[in-house]
Protein backbone atom coordinates (compact mmCIF):
# COMPACT_ATOMS: atom_id res chain seq x y z
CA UNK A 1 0.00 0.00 0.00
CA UNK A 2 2.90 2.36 0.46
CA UNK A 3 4.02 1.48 -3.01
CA UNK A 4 0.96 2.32 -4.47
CA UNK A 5 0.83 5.68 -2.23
CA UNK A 6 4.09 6.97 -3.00
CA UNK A 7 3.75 5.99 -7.00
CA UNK A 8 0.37 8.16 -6.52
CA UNK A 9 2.18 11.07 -5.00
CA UNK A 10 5.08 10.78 -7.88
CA UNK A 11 2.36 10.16 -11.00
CA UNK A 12 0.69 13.57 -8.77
CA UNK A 13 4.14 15.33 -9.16
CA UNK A 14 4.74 14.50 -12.27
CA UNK A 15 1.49 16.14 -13.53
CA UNK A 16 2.02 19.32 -11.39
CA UNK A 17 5.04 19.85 -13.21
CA UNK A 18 3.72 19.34 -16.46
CA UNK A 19 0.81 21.84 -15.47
CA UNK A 20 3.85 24.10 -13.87
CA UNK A 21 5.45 24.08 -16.97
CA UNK A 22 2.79 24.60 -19.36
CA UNK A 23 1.17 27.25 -17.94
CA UNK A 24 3.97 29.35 -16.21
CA UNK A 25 7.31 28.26 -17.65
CA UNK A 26 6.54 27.84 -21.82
CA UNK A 27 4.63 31.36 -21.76
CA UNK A 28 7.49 32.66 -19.78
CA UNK A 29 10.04 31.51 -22.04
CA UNK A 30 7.77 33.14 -25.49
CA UNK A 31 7.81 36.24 -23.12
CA UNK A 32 11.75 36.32 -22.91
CA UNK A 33 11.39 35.20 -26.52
CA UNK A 34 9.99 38.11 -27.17
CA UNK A 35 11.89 40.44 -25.74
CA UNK A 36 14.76 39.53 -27.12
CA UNK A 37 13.08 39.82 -30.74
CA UNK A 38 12.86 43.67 -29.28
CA UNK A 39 15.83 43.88 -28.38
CA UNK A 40 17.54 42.82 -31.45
CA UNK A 41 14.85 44.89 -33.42
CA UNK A 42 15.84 47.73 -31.32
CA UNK A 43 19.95 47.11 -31.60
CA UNK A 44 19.12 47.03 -35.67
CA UNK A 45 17.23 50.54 -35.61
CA UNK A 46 19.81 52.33 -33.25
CA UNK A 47 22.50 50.89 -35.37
CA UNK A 48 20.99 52.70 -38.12
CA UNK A 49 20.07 55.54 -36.39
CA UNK A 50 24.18 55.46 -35.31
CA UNK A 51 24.99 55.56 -38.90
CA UNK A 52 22.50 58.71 -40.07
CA UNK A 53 23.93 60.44 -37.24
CA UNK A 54 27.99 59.98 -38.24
CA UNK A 55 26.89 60.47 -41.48
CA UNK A 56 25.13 64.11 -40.92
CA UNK A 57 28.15 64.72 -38.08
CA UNK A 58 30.48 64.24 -41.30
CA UNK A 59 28.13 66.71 -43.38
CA UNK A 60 28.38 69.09 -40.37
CA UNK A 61 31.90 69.08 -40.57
CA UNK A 62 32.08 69.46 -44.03
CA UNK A 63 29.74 72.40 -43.94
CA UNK A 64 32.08 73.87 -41.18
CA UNK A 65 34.74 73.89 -43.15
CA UNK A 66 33.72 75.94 -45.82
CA UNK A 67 35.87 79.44 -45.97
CA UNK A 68 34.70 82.29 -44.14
CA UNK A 69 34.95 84.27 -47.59
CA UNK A 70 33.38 81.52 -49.57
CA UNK A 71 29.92 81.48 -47.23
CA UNK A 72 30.21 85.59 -47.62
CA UNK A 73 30.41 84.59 -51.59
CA UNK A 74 27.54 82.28 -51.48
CA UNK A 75 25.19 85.10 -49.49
CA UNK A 76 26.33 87.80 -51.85
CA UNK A 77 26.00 85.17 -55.24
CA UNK A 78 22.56 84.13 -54.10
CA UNK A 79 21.47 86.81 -51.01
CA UNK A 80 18.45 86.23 -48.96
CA UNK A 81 16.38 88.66 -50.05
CA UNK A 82 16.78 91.34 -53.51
CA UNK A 83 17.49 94.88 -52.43
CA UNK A 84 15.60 95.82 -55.86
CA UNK A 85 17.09 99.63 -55.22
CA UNK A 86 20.79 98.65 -54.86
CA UNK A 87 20.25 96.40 -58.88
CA UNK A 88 18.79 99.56 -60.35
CA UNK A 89 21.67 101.46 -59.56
CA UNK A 90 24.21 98.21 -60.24
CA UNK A 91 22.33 98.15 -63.41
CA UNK A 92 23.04 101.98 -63.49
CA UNK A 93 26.88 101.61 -62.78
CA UNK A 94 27.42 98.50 -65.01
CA UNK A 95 25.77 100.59 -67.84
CA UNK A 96 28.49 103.45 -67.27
CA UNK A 97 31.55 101.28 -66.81
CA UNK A 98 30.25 99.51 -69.95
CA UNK A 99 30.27 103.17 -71.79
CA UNK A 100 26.63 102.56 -73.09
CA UNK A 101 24.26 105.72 -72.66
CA UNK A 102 21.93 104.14 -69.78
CA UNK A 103 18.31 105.67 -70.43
CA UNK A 104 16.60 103.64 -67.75
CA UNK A 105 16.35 101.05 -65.44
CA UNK A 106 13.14 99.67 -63.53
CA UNK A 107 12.10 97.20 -61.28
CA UNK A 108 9.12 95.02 -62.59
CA UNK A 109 8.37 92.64 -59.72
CA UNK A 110 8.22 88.97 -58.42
CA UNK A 111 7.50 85.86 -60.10
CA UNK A 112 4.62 84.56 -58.30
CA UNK A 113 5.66 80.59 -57.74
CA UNK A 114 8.70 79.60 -55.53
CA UNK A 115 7.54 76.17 -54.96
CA UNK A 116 8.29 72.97 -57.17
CA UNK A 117 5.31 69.92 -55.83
CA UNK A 118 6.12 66.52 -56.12
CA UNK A 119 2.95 63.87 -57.45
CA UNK A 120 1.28 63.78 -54.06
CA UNK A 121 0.82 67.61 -54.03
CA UNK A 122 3.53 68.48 -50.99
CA UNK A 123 6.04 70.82 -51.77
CA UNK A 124 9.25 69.37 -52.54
CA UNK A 125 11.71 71.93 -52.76
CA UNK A 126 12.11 75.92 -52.88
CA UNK A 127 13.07 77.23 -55.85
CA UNK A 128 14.81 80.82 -56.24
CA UNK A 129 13.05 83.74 -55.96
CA UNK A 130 12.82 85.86 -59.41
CA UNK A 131 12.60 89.30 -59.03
CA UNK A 132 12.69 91.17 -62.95
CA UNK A 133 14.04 94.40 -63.96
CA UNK A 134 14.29 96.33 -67.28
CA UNK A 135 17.06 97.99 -68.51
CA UNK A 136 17.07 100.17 -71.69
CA UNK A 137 20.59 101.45 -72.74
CA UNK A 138 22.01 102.69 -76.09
CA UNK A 139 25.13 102.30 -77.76
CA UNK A 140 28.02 100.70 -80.10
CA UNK A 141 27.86 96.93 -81.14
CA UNK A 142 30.99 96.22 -78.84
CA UNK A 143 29.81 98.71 -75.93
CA UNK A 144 26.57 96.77 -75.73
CA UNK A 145 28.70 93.13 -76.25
CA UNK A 146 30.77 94.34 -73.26
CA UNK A 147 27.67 95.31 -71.13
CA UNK A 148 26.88 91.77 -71.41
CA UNK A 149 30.08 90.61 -70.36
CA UNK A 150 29.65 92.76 -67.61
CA UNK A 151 26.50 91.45 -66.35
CA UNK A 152 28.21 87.96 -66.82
CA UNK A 153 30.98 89.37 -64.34
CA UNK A 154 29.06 91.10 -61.73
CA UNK A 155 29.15 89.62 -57.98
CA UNK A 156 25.57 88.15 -58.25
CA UNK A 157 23.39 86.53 -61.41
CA UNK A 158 21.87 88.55 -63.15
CA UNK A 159 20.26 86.59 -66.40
CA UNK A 160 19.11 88.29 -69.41
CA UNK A 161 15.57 87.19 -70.14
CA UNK A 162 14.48 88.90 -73.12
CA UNK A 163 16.07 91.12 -75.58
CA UNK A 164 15.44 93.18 -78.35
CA UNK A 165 17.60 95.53 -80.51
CA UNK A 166 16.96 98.22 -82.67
CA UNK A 167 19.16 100.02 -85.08
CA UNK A 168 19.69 104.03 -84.82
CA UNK A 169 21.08 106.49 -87.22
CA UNK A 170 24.47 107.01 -87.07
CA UNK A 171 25.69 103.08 -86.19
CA UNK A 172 24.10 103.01 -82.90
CA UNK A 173 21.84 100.65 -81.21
CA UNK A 174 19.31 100.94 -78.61
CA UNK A 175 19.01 97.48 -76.40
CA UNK A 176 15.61 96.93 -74.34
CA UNK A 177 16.08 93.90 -72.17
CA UNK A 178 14.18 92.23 -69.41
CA UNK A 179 16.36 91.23 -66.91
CA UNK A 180 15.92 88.34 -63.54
CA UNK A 181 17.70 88.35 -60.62
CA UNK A 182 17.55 85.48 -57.04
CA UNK A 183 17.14 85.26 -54.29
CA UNK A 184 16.35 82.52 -51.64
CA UNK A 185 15.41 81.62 -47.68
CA UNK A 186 18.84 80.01 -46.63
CA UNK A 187 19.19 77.56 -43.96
CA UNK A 188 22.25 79.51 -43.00
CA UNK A 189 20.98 82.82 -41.52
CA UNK A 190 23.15 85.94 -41.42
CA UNK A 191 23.43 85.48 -37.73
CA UNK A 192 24.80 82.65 -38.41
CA UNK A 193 27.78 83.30 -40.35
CA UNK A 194 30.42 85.47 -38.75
CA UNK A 195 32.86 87.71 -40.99
């Protein structure tokens, strides 16, 4: 009778520990299964996130490294905003150094669009500003050839739109052109940059 007892007690044991295990240990072990999924998920993403941030730490540097004089050349090539006054009178002085007889100069005004939208309708990038000026001058074949080249030359771009020349008495031509010059928003504010 103790045989029987103590092979009830061990059959007993034996099914508390397969209850034990299936109900506490194999859900535990899924659990802990689990997390380490997570944690390799996670170890995956923050390697990746490690490798966007050395990347833009290398762009950073690269950025810093640009010359002084070459950011002051990139704000003055492509300024922030167009003082429309100060082109007139560039437009004024180019026209003298050139030796053409400037008539006048005027500013005409904005383009309206400074957005480019991708498919879904979201802006995608900023384009330029375009801010338009016309410029009538008179002169000689190679005075008005070497106003161009002076517009070519001068410390921002200034493109020549539209054009139209008319022959005078006496050799002389009158130009009428239509003129753009840019502008953007930089990321790099004037605050920014120290001279």
């Amino acid at each position: 009778m103790m045989l029987s007892k103590n092979l009830f007690i061990q059959i007993a044991m034996i099914t508390i520990s397969i209850g034990i295990i299936v109900t506490f240990v194999e859900p535990t072990f899924s659990e802990i299964g689990g997390l380490q999924d997570d944690i390799a998920v996670y170890q995956t993403e923050r390697q990746k996130v490690s490798s966007v941030n050395a990347q833009l730490d290398s762009l950073i540097t690269v950025l810093n490294t640009v010359a002084t004089d070459d950011q002051r050349r990139l704000v003055t090539y492509m300024p922030d905003e167009v003082d429309t006054i100060n082109v007139v009178r560039d437009l004024s002085l180019i026209s003298d150094e050139a030796e053409v007889v400037y008539i006048s100069a005027a500013y005409v005004g904005e383009a309206t669009s400074n957005t480019e939208q991708d498919d879904s309708g979201e802006a995608e990038f900023v384009q330029p500003q375009e801010y338009t000026f016309d410029l009538s001058i008179e002169g000689t074949y190679e005075q008005i050839k070497n106003l161009f080249g002076l517009l070519e030359q001068n410390n921002y771009p200034i493109d020549v739109q539209t054009l139209s020349i008319q022959m005078k008495d006496g050799g002389f031509l009158t130009a009428d052109m239509g003129l753009s010059v840019y502008a953007h928003k930089s990321s790099v504010s004037n605050e920014e940059i120290v001279f």
